[in-house]
Protein backbone atom coordinates (compact mmCIF):
# COMPACT_ATOMS: atom_id res chain seq x y z
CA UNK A 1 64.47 97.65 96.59
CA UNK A 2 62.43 98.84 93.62
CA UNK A 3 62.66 99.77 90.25
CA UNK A 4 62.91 103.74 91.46
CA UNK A 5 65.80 103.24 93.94
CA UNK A 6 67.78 101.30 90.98
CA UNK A 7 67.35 104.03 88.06
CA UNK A 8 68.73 107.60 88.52
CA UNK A 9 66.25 110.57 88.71
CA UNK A 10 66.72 112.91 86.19
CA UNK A 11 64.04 115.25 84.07
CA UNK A 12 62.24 113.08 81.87
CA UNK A 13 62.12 114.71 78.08
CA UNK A 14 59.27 115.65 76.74
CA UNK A 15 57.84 113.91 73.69
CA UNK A 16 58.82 116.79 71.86
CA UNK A 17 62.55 116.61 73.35
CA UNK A 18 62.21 112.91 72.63
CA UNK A 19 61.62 113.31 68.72
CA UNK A 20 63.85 115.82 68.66
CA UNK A 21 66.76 113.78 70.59
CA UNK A 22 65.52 110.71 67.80
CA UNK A 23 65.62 113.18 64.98
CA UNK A 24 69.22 114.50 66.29
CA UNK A 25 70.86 110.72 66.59
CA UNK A 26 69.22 109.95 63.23
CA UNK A 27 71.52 112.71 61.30
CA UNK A 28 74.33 111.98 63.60
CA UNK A 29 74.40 108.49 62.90
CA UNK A 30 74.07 109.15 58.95
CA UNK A 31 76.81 111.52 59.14
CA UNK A 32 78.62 108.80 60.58
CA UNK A 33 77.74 106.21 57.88
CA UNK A 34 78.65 108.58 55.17
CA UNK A 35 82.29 109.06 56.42
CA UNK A 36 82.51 104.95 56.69
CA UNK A 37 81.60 105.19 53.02
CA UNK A 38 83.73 108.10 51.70
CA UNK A 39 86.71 106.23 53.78
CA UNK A 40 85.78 102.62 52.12
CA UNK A 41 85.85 104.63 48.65
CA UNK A 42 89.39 106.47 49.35
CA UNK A 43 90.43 102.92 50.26
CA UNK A 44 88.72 100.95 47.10
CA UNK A 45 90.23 103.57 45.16
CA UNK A 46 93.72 102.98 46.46
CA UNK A 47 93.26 99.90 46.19
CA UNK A 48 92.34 99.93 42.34
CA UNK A 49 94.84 102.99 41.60
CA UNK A 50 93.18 105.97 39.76
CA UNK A 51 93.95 104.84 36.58
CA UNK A 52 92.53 101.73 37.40
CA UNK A 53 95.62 99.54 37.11
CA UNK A 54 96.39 97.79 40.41
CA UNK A 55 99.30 99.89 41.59
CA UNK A 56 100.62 97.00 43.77
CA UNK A 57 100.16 94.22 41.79
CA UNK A 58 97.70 92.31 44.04
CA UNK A 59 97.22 88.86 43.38
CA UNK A 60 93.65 87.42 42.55
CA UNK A 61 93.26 86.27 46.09
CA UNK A 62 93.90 89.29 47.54
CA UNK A 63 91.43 91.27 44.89
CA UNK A 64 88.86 88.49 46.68
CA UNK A 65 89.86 89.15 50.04
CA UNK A 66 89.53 92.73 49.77
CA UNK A 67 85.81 92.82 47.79
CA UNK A 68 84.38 90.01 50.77
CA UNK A 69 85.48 93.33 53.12
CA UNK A 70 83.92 95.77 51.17
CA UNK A 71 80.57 93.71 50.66
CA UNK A 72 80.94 92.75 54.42
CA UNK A 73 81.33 96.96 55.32
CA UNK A 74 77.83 97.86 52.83
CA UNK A 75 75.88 95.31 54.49
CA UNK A 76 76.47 96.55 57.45
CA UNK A 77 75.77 99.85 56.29
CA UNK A 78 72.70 98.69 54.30
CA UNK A 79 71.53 96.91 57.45
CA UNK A 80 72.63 100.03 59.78
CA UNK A 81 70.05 102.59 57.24
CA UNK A 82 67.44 99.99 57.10
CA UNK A 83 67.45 100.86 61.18
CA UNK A 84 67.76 104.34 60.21
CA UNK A 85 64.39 104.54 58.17
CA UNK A 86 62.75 102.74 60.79
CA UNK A 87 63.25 105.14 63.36
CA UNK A 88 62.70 108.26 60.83
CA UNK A 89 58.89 106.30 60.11
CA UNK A 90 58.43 106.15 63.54
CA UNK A 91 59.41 109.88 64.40
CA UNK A 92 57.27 110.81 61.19
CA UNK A 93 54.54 109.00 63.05
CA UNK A 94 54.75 110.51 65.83
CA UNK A 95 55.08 114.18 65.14
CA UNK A 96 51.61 115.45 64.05
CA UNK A 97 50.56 113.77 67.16
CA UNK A 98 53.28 115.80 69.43
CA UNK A 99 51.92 118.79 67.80
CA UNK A 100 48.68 118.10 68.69
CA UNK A 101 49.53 117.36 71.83
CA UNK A 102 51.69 120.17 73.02
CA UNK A 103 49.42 123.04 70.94
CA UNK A 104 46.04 121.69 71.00
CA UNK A 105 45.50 122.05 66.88
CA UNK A 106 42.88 119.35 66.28
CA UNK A 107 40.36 122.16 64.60
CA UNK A 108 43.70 122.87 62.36
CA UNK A 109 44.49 121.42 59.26
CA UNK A 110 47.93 121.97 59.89
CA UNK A 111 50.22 118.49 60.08
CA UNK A 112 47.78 117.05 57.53
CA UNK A 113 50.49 116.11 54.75
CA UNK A 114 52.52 114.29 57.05
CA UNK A 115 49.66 111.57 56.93
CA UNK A 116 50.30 111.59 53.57
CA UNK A 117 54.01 110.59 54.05
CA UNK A 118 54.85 106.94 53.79
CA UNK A 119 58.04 105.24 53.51
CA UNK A 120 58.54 102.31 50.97
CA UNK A 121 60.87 99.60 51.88
């Protein structure tokens, strides 16, 4: 049995339908992360009451309890858009060169800022 027989046949994407399939689960994904954080700050705020004076009385253990899950929620999240930016500096990467190779513009100077992009971490 080989390789073939074990993975289905289907249309392979394009590299063009590939960036654009990365570039789609990018946004996706940080649409997703946003939500997680608007929900953690309806829930921090609940928590803290709007006039910021504990509506339910929590004790001091339970203040600690609940900022471990916060911190615990934003490092996932900080660890989750560290991903993020990794796969945006690859896609950055490798659109001039799916330009190039889908419409042949070597002789043009078009794509020529994106060199200048760069991503500091």
């Amino acid at each position: 049995m080989t390789l073939q027989d074990k993975v289905p046949s289907y249309d392979v994407p394009t590299r063009e339908e590939a960036l654009s399939h990365l570039l789609q689960s990018i946004a996706l994904e940080e649409e997703a992360l946003s939500r997680l954080l608007n929900a953690e700050a309806d829930k921090a705020l609940a928590f803290v009451g709007k006039n910021l004076d504990f509506p339910n009385s929590p004790s001091n253990d339970e203040i600690i309890t609940f900022n471990r899950t916060v911190i615990s929620i934003l490092d996932s999240v900080l660890m989750t858009e560290w991903l993020l930016l990794k796969k945006l500096d690859a896609a950055i990467h490798m659109y001039p060169v799916a330009l190039k190779s889908n419409f042949e513009l070597e002789e043009s100077n078009f794509g020529d800022e994106l060199d200048d992009i760069t991503i500091d971490y």
